[in-house]
N, C-alpha and C. Protein backbone atom coordinates (compact mmCIF):
# COMPACT_ATOMS: atom_id res chain seq x y z
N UNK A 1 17.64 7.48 1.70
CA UNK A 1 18.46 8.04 2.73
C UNK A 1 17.97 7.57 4.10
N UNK A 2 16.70 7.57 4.32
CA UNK A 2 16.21 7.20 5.51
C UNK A 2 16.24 5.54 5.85
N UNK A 3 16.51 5.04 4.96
CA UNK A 3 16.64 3.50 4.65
C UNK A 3 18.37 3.46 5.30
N UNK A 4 18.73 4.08 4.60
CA UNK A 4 20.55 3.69 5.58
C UNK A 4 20.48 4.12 6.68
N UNK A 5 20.03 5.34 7.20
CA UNK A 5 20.11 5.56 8.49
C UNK A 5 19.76 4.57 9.42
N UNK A 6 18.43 3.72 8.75
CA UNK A 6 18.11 3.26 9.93
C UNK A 6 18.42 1.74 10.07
N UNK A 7 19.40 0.98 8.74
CA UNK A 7 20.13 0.35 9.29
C UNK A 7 21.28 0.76 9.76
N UNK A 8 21.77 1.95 9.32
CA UNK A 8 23.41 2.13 10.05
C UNK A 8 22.60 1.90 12.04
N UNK A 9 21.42 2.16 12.39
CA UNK A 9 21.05 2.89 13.71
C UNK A 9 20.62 1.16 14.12
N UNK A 10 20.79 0.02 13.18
CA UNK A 10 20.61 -1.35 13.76
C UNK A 10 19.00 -2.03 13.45
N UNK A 11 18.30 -1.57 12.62
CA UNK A 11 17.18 -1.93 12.10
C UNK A 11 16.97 -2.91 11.52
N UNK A 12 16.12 -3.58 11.72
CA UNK A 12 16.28 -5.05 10.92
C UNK A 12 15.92 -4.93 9.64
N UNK A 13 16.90 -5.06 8.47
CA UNK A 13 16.59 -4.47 7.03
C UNK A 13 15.25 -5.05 6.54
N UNK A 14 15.23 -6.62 7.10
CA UNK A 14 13.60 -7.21 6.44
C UNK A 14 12.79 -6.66 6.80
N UNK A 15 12.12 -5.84 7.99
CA UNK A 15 11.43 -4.94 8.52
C UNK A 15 10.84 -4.09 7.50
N UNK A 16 12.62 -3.18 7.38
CA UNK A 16 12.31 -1.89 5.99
C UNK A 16 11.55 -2.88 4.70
N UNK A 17 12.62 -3.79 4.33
CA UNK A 17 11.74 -3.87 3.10
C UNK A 17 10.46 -4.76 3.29
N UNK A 18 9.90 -5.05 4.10
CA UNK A 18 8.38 -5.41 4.49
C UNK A 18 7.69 -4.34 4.38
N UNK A 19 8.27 -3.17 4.56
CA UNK A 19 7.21 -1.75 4.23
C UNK A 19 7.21 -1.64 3.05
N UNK A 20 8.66 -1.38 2.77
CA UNK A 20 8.56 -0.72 0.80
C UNK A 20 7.86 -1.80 0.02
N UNK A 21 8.23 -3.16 0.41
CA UNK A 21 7.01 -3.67 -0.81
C UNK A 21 6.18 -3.58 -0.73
N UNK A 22 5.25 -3.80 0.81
CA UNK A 22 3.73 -2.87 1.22
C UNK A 22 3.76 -1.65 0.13
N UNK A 23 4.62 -0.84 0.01
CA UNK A 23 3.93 0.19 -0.40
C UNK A 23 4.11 0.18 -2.15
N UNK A 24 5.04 -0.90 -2.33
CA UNK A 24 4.84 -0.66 -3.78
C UNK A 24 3.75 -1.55 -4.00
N UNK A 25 3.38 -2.51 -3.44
CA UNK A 25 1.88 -3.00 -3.68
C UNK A 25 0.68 -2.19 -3.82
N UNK A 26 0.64 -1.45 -3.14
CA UNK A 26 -0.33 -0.08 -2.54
C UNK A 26 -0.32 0.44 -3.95
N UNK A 27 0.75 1.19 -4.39
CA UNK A 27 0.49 1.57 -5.67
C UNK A 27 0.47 1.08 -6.66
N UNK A 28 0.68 -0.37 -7.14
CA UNK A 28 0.61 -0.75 -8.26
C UNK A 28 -0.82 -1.24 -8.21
N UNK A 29 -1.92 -1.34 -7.05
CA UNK A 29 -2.87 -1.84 -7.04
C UNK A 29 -3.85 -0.87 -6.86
N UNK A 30 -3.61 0.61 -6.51
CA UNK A 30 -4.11 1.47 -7.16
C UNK A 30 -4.07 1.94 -7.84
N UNK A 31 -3.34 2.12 -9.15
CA UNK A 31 -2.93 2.15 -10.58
C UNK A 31 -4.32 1.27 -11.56
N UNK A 32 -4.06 0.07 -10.72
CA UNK A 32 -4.66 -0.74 -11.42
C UNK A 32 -5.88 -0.65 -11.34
N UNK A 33 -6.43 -0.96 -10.12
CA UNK A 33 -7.79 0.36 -9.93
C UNK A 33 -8.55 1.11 -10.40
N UNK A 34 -7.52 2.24 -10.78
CA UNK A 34 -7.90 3.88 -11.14
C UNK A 34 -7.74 3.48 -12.80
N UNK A 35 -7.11 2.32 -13.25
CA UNK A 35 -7.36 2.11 -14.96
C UNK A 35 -8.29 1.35 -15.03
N UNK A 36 -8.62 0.09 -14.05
CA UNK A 36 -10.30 -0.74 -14.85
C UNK A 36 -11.55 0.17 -14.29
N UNK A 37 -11.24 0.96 -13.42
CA UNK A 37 -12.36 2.46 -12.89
C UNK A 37 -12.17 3.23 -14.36
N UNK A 38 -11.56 3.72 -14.75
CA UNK A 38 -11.68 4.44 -15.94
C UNK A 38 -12.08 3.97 -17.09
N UNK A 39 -11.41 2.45 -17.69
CA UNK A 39 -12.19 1.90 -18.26
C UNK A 39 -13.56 1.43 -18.32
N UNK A 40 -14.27 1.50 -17.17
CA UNK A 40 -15.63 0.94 -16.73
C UNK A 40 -16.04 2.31 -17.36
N UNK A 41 -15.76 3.47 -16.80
CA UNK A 41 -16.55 4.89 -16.78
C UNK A 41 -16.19 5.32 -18.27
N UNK A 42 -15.56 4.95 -19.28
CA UNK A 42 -15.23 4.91 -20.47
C UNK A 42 -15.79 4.24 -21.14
N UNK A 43 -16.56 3.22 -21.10
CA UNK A 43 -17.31 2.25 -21.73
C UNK A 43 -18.65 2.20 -21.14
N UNK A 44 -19.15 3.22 -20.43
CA UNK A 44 -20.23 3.31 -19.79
C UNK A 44 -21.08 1.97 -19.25
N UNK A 45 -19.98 0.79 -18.82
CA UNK A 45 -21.06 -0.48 -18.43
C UNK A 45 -20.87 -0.16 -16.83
N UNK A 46 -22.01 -0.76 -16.55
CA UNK A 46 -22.55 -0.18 -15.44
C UNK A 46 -22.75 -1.31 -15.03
N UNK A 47 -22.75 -2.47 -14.85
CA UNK A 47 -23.41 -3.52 -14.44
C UNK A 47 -23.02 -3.68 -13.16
N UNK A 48 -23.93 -4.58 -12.50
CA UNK A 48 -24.44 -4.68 -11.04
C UNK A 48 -22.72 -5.59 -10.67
N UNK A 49 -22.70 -6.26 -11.19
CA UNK A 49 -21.25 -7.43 -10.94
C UNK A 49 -19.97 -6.85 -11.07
N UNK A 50 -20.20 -5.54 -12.02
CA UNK A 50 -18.75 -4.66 -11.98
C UNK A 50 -18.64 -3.97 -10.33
N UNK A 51 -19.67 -3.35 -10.35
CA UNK A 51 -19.86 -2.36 -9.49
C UNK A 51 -19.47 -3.25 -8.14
N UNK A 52 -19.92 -4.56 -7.96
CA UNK A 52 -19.23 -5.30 -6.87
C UNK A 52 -17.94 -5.84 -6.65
N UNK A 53 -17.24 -6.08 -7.91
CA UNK A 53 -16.15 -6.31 -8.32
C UNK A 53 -15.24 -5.35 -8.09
N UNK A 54 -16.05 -3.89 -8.39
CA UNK A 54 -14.58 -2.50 -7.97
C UNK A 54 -14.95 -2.53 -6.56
N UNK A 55 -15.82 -2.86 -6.23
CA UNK A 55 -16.30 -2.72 -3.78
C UNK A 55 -15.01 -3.37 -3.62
N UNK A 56 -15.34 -4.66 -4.23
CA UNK A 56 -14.33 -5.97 -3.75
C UNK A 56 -13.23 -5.70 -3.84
N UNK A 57 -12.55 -4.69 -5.15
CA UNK A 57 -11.06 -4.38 -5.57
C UNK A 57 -10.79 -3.18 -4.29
N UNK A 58 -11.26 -2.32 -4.10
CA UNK A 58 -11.54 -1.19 -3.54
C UNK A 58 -11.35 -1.31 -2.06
N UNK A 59 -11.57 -2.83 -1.55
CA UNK A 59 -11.91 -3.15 -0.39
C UNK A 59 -10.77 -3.91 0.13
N UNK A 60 -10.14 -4.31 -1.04
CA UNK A 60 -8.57 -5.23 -0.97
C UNK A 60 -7.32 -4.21 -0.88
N UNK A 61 -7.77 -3.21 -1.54
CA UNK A 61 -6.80 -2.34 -1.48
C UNK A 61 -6.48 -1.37 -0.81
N UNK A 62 -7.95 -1.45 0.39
CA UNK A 62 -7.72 -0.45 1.47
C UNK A 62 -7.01 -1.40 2.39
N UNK A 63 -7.82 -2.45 2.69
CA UNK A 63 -6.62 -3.67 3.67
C UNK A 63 -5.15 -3.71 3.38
N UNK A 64 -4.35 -3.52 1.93
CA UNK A 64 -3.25 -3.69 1.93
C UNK A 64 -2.75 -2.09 2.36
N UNK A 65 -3.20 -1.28 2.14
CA UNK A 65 -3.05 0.21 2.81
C UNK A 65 -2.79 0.16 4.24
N UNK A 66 -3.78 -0.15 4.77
CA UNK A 66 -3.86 -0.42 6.27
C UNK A 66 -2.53 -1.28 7.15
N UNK A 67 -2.56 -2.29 6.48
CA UNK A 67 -1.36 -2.82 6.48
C UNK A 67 0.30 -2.42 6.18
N UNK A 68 -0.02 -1.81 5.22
CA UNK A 68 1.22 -0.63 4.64
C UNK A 68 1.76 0.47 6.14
N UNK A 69 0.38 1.05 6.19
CA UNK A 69 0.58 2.41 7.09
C UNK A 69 1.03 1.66 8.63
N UNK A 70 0.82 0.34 8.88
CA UNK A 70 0.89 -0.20 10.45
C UNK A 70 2.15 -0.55 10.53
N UNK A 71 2.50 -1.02 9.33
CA UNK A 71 3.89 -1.63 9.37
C UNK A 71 4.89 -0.37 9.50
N UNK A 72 4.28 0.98 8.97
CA UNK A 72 5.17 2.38 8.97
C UNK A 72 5.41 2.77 10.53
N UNK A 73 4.36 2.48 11.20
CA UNK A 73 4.12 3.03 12.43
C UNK A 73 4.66 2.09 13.71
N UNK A 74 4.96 1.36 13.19
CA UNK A 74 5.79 -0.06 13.86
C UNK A 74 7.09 0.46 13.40
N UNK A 75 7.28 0.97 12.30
CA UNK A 75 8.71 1.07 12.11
C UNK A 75 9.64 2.45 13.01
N UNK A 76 8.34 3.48 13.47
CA UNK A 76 8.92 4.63 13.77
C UNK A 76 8.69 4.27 15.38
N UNK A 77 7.60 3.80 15.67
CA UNK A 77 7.36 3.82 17.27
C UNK A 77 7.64 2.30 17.93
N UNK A 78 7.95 1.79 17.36
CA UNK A 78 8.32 0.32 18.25
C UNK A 78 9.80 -0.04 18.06
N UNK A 79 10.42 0.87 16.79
CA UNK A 79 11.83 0.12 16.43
C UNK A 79 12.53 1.45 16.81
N UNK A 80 11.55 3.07 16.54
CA UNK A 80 12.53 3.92 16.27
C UNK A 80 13.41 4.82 15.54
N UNK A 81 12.59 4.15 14.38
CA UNK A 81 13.19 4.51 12.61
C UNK A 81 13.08 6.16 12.39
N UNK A 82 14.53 6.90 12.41
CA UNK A 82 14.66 7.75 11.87
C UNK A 82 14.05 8.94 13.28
N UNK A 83 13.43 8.01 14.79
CA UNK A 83 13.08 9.31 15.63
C UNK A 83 14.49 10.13 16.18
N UNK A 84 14.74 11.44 16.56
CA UNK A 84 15.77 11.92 17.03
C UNK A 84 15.78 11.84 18.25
């Protein structure tokens, strides 16, 4: 709903969907995450190279977050999306 409004209001639609795939990235890459995290803690390996490997996953997936949330905040305060 908020997606038509804010092209009916002249929004540049690539804009919107530059967020929503941000954010479906966001979650399919914390999904993915929160299952080789469970699998690690399920198989009790502990190793030094995992544990850098989830920093590294952990650390990619806050950047695409970050990115997610800027592009939101660009969408409401620089374009206008949905303010009254």
């Amino acid at each position: 709903m908020a997606l038509d409004i804010a092209i009916d209001h002249g929004v540049p639609e690539v804009r919107l969907e530059d967020h929503e795939e941000l954010g479906e990235t966001t979650a399919w890459l914390l999904l993915g995450l929160a299952v080789v995290q469970g699998w690690f803690y399920a198989t009790e390996n502990r190793a030094k190279v995992i544990n850098l490997l989830m920093t590294l996953g952990s650390t990619a997936v806050l950047g695409v977050l970050l990115a997610t949330a800027y592009h939101g905040g660009e969408l409401v305060y620089k374009l206008g999306v949905n303010v009254g």
